[in-house]
Protein backbone atom coordinates (compact mmCIF):
# COMPACT_ATOMS: atom_id res chain seq x y z
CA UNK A 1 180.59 166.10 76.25
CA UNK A 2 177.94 168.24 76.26
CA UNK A 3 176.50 166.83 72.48
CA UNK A 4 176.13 163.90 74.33
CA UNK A 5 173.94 164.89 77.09
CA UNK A 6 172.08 167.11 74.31
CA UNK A 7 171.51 163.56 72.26
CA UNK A 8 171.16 161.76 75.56
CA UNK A 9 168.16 163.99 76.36
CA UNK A 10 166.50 164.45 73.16
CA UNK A 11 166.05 160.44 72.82
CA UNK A 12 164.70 160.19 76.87
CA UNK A 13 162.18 162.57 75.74
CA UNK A 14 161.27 160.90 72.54
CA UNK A 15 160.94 157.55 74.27
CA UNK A 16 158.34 159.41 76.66
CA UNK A 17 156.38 160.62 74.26
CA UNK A 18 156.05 156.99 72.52
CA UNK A 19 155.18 155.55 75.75
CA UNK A 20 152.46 158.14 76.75
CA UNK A 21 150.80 157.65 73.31
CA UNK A 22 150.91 154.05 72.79
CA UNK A 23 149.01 153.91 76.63
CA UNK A 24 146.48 156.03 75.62
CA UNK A 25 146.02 153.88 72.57
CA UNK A 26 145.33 150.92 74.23
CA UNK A 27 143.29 152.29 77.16
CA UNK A 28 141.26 153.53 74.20
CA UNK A 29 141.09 150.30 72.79
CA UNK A 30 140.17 148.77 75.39
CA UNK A 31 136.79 151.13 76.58
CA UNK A 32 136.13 150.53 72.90
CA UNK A 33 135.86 146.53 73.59
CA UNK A 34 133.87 146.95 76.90
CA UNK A 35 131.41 148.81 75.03
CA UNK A 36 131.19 146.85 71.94
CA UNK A 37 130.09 143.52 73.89
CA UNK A 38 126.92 142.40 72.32
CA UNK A 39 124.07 142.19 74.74
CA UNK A 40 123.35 138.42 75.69
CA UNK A 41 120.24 137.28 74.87
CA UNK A 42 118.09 135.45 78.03
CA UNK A 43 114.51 134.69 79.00
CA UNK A 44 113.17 136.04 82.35
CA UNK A 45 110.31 135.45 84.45
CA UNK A 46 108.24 137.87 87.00
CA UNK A 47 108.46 137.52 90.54
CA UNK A 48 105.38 135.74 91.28
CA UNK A 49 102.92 135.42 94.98
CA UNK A 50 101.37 132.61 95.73
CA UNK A 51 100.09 130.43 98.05
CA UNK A 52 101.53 127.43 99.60
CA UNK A 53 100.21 124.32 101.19
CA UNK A 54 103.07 122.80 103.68
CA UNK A 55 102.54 119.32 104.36
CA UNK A 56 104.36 115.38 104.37
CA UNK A 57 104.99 113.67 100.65
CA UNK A 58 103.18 110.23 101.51
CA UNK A 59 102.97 107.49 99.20
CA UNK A 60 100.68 104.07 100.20
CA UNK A 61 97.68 101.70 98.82
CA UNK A 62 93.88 102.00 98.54
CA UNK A 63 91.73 99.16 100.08
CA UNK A 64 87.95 99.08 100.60
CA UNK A 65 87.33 100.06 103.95
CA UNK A 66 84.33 97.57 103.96
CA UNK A 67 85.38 93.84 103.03
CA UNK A 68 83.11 90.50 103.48
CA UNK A 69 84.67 87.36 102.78
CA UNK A 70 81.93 84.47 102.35
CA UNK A 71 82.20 81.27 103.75
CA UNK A 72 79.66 78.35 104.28
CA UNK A 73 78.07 77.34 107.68
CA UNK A 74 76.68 74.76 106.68
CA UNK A 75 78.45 71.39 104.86
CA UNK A 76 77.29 69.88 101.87
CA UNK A 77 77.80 69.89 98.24
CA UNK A 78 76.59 73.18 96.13
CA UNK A 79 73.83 72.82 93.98
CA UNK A 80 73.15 76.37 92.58
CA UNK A 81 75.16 79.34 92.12
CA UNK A 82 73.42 82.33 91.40
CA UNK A 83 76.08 85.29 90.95
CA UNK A 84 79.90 85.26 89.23
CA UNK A 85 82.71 87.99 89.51
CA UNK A 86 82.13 91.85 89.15
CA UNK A 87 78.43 91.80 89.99
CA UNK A 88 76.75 94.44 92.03
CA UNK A 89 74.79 92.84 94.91
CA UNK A 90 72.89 94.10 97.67
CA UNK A 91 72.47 92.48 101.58
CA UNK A 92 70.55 89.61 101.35
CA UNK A 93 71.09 88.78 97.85
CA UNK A 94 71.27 84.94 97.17
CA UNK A 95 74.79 84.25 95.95
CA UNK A 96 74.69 80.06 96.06
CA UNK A 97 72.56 77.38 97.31
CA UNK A 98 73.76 73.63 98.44
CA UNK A 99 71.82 70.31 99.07
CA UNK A 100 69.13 70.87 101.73
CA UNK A 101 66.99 67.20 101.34
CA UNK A 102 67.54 66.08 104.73
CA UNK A 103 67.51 68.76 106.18
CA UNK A 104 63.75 69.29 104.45
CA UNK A 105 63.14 65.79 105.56
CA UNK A 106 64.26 66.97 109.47
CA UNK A 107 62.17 69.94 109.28
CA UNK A 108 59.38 67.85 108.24
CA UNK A 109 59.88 65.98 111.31
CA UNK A 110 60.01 68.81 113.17
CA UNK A 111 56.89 70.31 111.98
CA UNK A 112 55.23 67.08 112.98
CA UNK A 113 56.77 66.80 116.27
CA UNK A 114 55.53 70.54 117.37
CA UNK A 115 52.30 69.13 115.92
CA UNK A 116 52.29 66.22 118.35
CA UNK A 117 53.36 68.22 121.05
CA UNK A 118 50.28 70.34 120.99
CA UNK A 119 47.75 67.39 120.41
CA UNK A 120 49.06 66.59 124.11
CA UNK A 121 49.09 69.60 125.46
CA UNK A 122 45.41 70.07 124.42
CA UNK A 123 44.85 66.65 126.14
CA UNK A 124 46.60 67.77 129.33
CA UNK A 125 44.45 70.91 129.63
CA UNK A 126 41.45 69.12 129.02
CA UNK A 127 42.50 66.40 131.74
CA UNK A 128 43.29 69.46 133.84
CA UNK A 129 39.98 71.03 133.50
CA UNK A 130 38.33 67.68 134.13
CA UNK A 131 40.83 67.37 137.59
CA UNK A 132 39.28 71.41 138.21
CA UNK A 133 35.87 70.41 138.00
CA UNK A 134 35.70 67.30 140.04
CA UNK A 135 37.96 68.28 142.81
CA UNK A 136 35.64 71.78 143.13
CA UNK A 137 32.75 69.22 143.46
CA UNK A 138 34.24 67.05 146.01
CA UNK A 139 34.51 70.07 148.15
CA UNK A 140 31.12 71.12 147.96
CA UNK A 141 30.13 67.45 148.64
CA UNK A 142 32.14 67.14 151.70
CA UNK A 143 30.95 70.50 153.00
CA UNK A 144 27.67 68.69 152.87
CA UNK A 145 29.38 65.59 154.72
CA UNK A 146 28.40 63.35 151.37
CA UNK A 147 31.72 62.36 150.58
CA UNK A 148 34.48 61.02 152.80
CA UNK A 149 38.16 63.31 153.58
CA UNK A 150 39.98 60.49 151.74
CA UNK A 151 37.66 61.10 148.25
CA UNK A 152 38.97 64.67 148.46
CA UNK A 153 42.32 63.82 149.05
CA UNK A 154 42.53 61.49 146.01
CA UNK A 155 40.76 64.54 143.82
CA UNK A 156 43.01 67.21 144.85
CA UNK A 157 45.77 64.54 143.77
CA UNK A 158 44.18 63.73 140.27
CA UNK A 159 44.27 67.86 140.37
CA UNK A 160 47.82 68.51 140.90
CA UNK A 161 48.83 65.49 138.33
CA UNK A 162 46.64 66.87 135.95
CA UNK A 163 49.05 70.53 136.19
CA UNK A 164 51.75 68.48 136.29
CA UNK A 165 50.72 66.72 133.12
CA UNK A 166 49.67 70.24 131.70
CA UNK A 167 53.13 71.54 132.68
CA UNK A 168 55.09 68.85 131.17
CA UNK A 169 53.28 68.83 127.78
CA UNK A 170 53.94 72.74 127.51
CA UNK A 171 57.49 71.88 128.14
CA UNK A 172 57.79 69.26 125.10
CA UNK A 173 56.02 71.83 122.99
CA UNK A 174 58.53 74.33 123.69
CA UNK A 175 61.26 71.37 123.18
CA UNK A 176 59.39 71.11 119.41
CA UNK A 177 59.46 74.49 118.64
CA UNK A 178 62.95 75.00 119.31
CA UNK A 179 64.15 72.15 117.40
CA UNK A 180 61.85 73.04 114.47
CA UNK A 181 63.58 76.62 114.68
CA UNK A 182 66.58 75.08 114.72
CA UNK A 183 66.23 72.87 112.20
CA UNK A 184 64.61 76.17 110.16
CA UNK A 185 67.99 77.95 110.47
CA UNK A 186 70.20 74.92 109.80
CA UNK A 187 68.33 74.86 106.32
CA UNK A 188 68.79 78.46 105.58
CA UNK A 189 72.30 78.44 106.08
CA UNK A 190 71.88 76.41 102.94
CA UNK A 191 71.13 78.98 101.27
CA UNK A 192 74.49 81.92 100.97
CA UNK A 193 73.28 85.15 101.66
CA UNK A 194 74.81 88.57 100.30
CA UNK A 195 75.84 90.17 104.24
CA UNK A 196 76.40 93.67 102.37
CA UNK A 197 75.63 96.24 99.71
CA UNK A 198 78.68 95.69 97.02
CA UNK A 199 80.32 94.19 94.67
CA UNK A 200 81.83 90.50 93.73
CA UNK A 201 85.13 90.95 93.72
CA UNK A 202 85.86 87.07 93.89
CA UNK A 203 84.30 83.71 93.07
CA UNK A 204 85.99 80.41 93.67
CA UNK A 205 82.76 77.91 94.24
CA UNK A 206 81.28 75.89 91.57
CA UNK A 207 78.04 73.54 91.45
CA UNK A 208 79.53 70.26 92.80
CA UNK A 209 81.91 71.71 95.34
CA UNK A 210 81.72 70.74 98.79
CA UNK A 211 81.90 73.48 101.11
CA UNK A 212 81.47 73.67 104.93
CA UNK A 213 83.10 70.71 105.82
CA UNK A 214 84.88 70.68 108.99
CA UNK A 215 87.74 72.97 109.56
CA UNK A 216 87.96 74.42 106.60
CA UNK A 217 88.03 78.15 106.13
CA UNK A 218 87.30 77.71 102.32
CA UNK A 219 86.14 80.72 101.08
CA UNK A 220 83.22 81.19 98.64
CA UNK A 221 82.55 84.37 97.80
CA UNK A 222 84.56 87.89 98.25
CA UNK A 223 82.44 91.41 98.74
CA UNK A 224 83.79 94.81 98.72
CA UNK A 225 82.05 98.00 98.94
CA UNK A 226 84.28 100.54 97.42
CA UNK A 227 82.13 103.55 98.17
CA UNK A 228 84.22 103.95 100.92
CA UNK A 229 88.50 103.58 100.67
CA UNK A 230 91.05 103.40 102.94
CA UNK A 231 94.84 104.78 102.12
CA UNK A 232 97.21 103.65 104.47
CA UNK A 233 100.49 105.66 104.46
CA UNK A 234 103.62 106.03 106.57
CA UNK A 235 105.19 109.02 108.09
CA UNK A 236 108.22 109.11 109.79
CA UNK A 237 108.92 109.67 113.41
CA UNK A 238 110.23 113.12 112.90
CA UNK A 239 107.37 114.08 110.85
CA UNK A 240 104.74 112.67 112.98
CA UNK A 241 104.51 115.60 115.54
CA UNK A 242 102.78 117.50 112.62
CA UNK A 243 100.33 114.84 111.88
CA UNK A 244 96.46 114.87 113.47
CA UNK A 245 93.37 113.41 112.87
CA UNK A 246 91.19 115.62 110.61
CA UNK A 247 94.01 117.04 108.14
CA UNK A 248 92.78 116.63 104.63
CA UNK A 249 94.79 114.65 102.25
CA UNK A 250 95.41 115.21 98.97
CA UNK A 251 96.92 112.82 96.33
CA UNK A 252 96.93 111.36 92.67
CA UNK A 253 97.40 108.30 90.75
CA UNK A 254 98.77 107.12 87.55
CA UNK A 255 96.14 105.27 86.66
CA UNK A 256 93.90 108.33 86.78
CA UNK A 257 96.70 111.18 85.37
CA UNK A 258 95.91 114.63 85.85
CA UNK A 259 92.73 114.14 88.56
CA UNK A 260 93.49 115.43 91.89
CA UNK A 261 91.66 113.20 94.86
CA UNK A 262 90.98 114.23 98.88
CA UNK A 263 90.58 111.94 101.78
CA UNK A 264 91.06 112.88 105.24
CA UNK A 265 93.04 111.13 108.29
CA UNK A 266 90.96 109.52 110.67
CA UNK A 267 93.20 107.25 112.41
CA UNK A 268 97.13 107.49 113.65
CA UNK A 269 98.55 104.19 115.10
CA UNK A 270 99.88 105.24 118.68
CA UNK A 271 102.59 102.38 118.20
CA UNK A 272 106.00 103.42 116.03
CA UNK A 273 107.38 100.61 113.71
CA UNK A 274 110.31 99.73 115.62
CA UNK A 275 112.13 98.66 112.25
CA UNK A 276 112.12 102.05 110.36
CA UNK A 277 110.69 104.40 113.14
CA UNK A 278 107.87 105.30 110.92
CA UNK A 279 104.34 105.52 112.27
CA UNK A 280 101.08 103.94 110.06
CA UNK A 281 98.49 106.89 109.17
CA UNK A 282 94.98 105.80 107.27
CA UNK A 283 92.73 108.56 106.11
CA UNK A 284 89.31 107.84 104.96
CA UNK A 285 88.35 108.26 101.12
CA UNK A 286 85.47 109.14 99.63
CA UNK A 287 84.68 107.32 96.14
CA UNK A 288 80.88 107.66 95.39
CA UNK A 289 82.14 107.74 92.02
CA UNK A 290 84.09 104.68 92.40
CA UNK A 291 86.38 106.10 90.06
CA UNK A 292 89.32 104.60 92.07
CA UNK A 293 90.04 101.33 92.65
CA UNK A 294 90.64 98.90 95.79
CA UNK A 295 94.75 98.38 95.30
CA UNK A 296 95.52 101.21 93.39
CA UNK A 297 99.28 102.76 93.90
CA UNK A 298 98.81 106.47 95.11
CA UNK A 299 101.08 109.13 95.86
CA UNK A 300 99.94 112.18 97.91
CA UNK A 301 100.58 114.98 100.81
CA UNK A 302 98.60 115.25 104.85
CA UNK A 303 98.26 119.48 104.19
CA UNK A 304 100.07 120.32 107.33
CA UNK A 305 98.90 124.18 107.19
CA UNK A 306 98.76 127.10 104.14
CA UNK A 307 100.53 130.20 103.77
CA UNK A 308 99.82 132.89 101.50
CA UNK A 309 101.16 135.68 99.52
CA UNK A 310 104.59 133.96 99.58
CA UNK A 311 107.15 135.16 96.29
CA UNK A 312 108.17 132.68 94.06
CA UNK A 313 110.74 131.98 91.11
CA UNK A 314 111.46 129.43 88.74
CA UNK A 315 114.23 126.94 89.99
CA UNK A 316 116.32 127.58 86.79
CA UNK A 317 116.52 131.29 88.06
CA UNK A 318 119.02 130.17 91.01
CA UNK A 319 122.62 129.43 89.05
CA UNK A 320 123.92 129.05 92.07
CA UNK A 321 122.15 127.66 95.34
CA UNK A 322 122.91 126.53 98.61
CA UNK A 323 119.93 124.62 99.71
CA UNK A 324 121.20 123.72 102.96
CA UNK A 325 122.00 127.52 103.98
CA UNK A 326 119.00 128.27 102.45
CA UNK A 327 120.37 130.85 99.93
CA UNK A 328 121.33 131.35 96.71
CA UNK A 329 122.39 133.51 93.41
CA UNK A 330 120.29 134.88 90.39
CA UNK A 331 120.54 137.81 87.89
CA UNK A 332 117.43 140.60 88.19
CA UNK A 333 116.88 142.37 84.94
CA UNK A 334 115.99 145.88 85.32
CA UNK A 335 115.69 147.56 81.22
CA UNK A 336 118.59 146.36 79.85
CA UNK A 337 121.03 145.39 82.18
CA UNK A 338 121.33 142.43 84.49
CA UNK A 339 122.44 142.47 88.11
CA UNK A 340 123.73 139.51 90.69
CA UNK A 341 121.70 139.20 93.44
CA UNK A 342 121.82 137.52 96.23
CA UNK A 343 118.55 136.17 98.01
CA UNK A 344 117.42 133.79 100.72
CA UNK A 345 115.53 130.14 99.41
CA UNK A 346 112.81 128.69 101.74
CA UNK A 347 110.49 125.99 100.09
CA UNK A 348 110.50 124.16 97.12
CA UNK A 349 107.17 124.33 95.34
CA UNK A 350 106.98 121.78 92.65
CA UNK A 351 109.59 123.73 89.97
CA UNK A 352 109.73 126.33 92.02
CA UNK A 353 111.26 128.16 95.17
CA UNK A 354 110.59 130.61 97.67
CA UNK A 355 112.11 133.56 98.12
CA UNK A 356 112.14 134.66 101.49
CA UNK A 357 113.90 138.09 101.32
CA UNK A 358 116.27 140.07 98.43
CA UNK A 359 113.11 139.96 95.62
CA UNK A 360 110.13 142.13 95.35
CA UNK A 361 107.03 141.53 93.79
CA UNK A 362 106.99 142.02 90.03
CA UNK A 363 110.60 142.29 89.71
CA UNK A 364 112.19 139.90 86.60
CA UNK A 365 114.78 137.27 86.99
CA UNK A 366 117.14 135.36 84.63
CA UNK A 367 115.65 131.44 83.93
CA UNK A 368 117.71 131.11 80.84
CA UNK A 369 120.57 131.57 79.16
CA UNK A 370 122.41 132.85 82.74
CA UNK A 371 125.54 131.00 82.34
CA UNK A 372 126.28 134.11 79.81
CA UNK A 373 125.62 136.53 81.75
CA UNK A 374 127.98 138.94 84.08
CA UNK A 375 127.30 141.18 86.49
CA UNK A 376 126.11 144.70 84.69
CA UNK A 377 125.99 143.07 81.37
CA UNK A 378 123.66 144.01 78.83
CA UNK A 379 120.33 141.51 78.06
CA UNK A 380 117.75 141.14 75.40
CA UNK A 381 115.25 139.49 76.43
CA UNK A 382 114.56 136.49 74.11
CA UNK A 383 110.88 135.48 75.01
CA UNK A 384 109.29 136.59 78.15
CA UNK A 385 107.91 133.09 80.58
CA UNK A 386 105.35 135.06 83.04
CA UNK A 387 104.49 130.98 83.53
């Protein structure tokens, strides 16, 4: 009996001693994994300030701001055309020029009419001055008792028929000079005029046409000035509130890459488009280079307001991000190791984001290589991106 609880003993205490050793063993093991992880091997970026322009994303057209389209007063059939498509003229320029023999024939006939008219008028005053004389004589005459109150009478009537005359000839002289003016202007509206400094942007007349003919709306020629541009945009309804005249406007187009333009808005329509409950803003461009292009498809932002010395990181630097709840994840690097930290996101800045609190300046994030990476892990840092 008592062998056995000697044998029974000696193997409890043998078993203890196998179990105490073979858990050191593995704890040892184990410490020696942890610490033989190799260090993952990221890029990183600085924590950077900056300044940032808040604004609306617009997108919309350029048209000239100054347009002429040229139409015909006059009817008749085109006999000259002076200027085609994608010429520079300036106001006044002669762009086409249509049959004008009768009307040279009319103002021939007016020029002879106001002719006429003042032959007789020259005869009325003379008549007049004749009437004058010989009614101032019969006066003295029958002051003297020569001549009888019924001579007198007649001569003060020859006097006052004679104005009369005088009157009515200055009246068909006036008659002649307005239709010769008239006829004047009739024949220069046969001549088209530039009514502006520009260019042709269209030409659909040709010698032969007829033009001018009654209710027609025909046009001849098209002039733009493209010195000036207007960009017509839309911003919504909830947006709108931010929107005044005088903001600048910046924006860019593909068929100019990499070239930054400004305008500024000088006009908000007070009525919302009941449709999409968007309201029309145009803003005024600049183009004394005439660079751009009446037409051209631009994309830009109304600067709302600026804010500076704002920190910034690389989007790729949030592996997790909640852009609703404005926050999100990242790993800092500080010598070797990386730590999780969490920070709070404001604005998104092209391919980048604000961080509003949880970074200091100078400070170096994770942008690649992330999805590795565990809290307290070691880094090498595989090419630095201060970009």
């Amino acid at each position: 009996m008592i062998l056995r609880f000697l044998l029974g003993t000696m193997l409890l205490a043998l078993s203890i001693g196998f179990l105490s050793c073979s858990g050191k063993e593995e704890a040892g093991n184990s410490g020696e994994k942890k610490r033989g992880r190799p260090p993952v091997a990221v890029e990183v970026a600085k924590v950077e300030v900056a300044d940032h322009s808040e604004g609306i994303d617009v997108v919309g057209a350029l048209v000239p701001k100054f347009t002429a389209d040229v139409r015909s007063e006059y009817a008749g059939i085109v006999t000259d055309v002076y200027v085609t498509e994608w010429v520079r003229v300036k106001k006044g320029t002669p762009l086409a020029k249509m049959d004008s023999r009768e009307l040279e024939i009319l103002l021939q006939k007016a020029s002879a009419s106001v002719e006429m008219a003042k032959a007789t008028l020259l005869q009325a005053e003379v008549a007049g001055s004749r009437a004058n004389r010989e009614y101032d004589r019969q006066v003295k005459l029958r002051e003297r008792g020569v001549v009888t109150q019924q001579a007198l009478d007649d001569s003060l009537t020859e006097k006052e028929a004679s104005a009369a005359r005088t009157e009515a000839a200055r009246a068909q002289l006036r008659a002649a000079v307005e239709d010769l003016s008239h006829t004047q202007t009739r024949l220069s509206k046969t001549t088209i005029l530039s009514p502006m400094d520009g260019v042709v942007s269209l030409r659909v007349v040709n010698v032969g046409d007829l033009v001018g003919d009654a209710g027609s709306q025909k046009i001849m020629f098209r002039i733009v000035d493209t010195h000036i541009l207007d960009l017509t945009v839309t911003v919504t309804s909830a947006e709108m509130g931010m929107v005044r005249v005088g903001l600048p406007l910046t924006f860019s187009t593909d068929a100019i890459p990499g070239k930054i333009f400004t305008g500024k808005v000088m006009f908000i329509n007070p009525v919302v488009n009941e449709s999409d409950r968007s309201v029309k803003v145009t803003a005024e461009v600049k183009n004394i280079s005439e660079q751009l292009k009446g037409g051209l498809y631009v994309k830009g932002r109304i600067v709302t307001g600026k804010r500076t010395g704002i920190l910034k990181v690389p989007r790729g630097a949030l592996f997790s991000w909640d852009v609703a709840g404005k926050k999100g994840d990242l790993f800092v690097v500080k010598g070797e190791i990386a730590n999780r930290r969490s920070v709070q996101t404001g604005a998104v800045i092209g391919d980048s984001v604000e961080i509003l609190s949880g970074l200091t300046i100078d400070e170096e994030v994770v942008v690649r290589g992330g999805f590795n990476v565990k809290d307290g892990d070691r880094v090498t840092v595989a090419k630095m991106n201060r970009g």
